[in-house]
N, C-alpha and C. Protein backbone atom coordinates (compact mmCIF):
# COMPACT_ATOMS: atom_id res chain seq x y z
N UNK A 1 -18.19 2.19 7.00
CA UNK A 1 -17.20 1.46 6.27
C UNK A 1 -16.21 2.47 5.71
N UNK A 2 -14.90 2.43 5.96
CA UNK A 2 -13.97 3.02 5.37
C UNK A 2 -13.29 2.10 4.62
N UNK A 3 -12.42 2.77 3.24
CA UNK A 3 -11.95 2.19 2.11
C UNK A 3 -10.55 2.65 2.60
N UNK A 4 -9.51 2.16 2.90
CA UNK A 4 -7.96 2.40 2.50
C UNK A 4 -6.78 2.00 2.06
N UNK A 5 -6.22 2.65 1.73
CA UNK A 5 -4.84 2.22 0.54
C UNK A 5 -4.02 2.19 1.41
N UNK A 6 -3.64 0.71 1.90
CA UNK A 6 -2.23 0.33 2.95
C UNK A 6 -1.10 -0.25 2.55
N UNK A 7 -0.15 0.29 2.86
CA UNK A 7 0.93 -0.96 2.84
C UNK A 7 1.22 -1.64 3.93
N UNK A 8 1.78 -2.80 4.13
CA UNK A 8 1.78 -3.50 4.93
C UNK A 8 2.02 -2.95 6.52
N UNK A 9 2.98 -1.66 6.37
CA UNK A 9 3.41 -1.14 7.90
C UNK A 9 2.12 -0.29 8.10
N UNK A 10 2.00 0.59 7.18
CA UNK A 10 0.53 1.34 7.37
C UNK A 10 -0.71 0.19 8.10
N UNK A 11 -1.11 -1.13 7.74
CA UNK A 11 -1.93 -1.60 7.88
C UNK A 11 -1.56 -2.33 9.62
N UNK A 12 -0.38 -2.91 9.50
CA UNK A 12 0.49 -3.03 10.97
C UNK A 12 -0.24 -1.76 12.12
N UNK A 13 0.22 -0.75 11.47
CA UNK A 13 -0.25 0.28 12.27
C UNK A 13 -1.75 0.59 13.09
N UNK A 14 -2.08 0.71 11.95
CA UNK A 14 -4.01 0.63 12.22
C UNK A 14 -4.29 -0.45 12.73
N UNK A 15 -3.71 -1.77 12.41
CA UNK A 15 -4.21 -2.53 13.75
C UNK A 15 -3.89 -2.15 14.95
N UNK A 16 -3.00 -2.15 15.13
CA UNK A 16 -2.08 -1.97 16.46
C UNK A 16 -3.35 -0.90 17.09
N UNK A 17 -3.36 0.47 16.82
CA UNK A 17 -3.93 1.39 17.44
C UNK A 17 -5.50 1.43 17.35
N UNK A 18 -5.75 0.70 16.59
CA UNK A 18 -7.73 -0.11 16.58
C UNK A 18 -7.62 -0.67 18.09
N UNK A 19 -6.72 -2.24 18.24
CA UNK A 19 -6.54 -2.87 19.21
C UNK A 19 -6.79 -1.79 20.28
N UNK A 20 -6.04 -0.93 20.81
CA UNK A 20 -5.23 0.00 21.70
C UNK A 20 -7.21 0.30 22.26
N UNK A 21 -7.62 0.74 21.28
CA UNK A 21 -9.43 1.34 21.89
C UNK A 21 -10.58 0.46 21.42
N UNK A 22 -10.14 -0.24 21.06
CA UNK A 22 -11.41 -1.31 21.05
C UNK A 22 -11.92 -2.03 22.58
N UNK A 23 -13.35 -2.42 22.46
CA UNK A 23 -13.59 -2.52 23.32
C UNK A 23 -14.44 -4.31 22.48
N UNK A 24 -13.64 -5.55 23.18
CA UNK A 24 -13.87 -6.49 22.00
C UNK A 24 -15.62 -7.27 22.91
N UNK A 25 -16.06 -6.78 23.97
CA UNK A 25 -17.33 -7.46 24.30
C UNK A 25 -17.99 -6.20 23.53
N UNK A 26 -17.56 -5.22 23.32
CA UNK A 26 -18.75 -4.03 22.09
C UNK A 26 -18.75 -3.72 20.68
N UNK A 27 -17.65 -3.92 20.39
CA UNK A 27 -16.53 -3.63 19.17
C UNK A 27 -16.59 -4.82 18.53
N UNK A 28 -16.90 -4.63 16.73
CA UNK A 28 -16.08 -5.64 16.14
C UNK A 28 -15.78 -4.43 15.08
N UNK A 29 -14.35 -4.97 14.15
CA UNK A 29 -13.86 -4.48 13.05
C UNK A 29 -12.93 -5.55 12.39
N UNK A 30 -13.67 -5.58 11.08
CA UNK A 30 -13.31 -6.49 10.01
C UNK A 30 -12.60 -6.12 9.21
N UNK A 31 -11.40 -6.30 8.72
CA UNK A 31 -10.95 -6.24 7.73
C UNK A 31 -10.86 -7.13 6.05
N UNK A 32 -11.29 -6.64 4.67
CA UNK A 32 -11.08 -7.69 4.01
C UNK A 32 -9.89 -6.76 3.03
N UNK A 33 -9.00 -7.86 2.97
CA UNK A 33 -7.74 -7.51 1.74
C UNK A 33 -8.38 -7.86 0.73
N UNK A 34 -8.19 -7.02 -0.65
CA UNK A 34 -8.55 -7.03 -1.78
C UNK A 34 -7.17 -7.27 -2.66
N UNK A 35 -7.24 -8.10 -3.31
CA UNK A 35 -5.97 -8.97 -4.22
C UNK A 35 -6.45 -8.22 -6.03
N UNK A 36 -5.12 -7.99 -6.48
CA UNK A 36 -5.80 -7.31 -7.99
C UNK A 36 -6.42 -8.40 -8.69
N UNK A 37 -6.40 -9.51 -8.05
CA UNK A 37 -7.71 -10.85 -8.48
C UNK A 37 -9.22 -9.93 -8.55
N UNK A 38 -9.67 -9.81 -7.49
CA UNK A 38 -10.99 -9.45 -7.05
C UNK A 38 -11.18 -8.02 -7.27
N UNK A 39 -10.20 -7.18 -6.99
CA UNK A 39 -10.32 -5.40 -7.38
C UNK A 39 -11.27 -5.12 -8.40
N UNK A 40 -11.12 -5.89 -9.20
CA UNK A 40 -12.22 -5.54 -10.38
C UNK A 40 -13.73 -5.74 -10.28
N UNK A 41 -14.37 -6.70 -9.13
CA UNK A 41 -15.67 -7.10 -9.64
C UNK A 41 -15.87 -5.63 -8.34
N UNK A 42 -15.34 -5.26 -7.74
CA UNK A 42 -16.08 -4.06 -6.72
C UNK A 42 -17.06 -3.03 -7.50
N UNK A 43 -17.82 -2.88 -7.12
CA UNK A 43 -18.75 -1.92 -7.72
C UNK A 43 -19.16 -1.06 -6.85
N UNK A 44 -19.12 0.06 -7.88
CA UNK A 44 -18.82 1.68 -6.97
C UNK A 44 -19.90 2.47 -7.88
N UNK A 45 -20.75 3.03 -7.40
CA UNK A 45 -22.09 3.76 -7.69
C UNK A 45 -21.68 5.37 -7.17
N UNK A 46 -21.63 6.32 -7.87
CA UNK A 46 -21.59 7.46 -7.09
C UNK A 46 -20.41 8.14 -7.73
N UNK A 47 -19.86 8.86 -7.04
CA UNK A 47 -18.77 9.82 -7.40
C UNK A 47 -17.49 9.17 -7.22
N UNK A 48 -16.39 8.82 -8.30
CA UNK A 48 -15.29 8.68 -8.72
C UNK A 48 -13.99 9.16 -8.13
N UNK A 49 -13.29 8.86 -7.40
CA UNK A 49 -12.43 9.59 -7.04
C UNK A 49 -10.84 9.72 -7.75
N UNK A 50 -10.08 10.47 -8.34
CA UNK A 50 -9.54 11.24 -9.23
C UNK A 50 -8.26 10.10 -8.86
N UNK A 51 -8.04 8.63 -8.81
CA UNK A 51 -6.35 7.56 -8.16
C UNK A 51 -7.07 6.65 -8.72
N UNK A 52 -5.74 6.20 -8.90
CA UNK A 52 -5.13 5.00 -10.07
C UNK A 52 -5.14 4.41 -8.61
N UNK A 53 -5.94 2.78 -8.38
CA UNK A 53 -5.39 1.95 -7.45
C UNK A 53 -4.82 0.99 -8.06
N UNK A 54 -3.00 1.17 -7.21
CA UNK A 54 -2.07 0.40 -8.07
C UNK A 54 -1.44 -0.25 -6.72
N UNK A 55 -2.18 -0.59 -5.80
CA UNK A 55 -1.58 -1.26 -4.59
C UNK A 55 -2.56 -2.01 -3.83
N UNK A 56 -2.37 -2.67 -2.69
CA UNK A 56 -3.09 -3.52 -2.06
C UNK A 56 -4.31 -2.64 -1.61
N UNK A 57 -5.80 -2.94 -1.34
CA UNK A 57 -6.83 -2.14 -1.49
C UNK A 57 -7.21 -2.75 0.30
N UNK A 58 -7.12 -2.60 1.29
CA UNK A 58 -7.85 -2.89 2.61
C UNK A 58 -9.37 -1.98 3.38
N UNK A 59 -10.76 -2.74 2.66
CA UNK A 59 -11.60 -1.62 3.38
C UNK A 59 -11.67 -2.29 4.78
N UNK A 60 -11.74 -1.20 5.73
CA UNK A 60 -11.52 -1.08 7.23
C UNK A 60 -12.84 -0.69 7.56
């Protein structure tokens, strides 16, 4: 599971080039958008990383 901070062309992007090598009878990849609704109940155990998330949150 990867966590990333997209904006909309950034996220455009990474689909696009996911598509490009996926292989969809082997491959799945989910995306869920995180809304500053929900940002808050995420719970994170472990080491902190040093950013203010002040934008749309997409883990990939």
């Amino acid at each position: 599971m990867f966590e990333c901070l997209l904006d909309d062309d950034q996220l455009a992007l990474l689909k696009t080039r996911i598509e490009r090598t996926l292989e969809p009878e082997e491959d799945q990849v989910r995306f869920y958008p995180m809304s500053g609704h929900t940002r808050h109940k995420v719970l994170v155990m472990g080491m902190q990383p040093d950013r203010v998330i002040d934008d749309d949150v997409f883990i990939v």
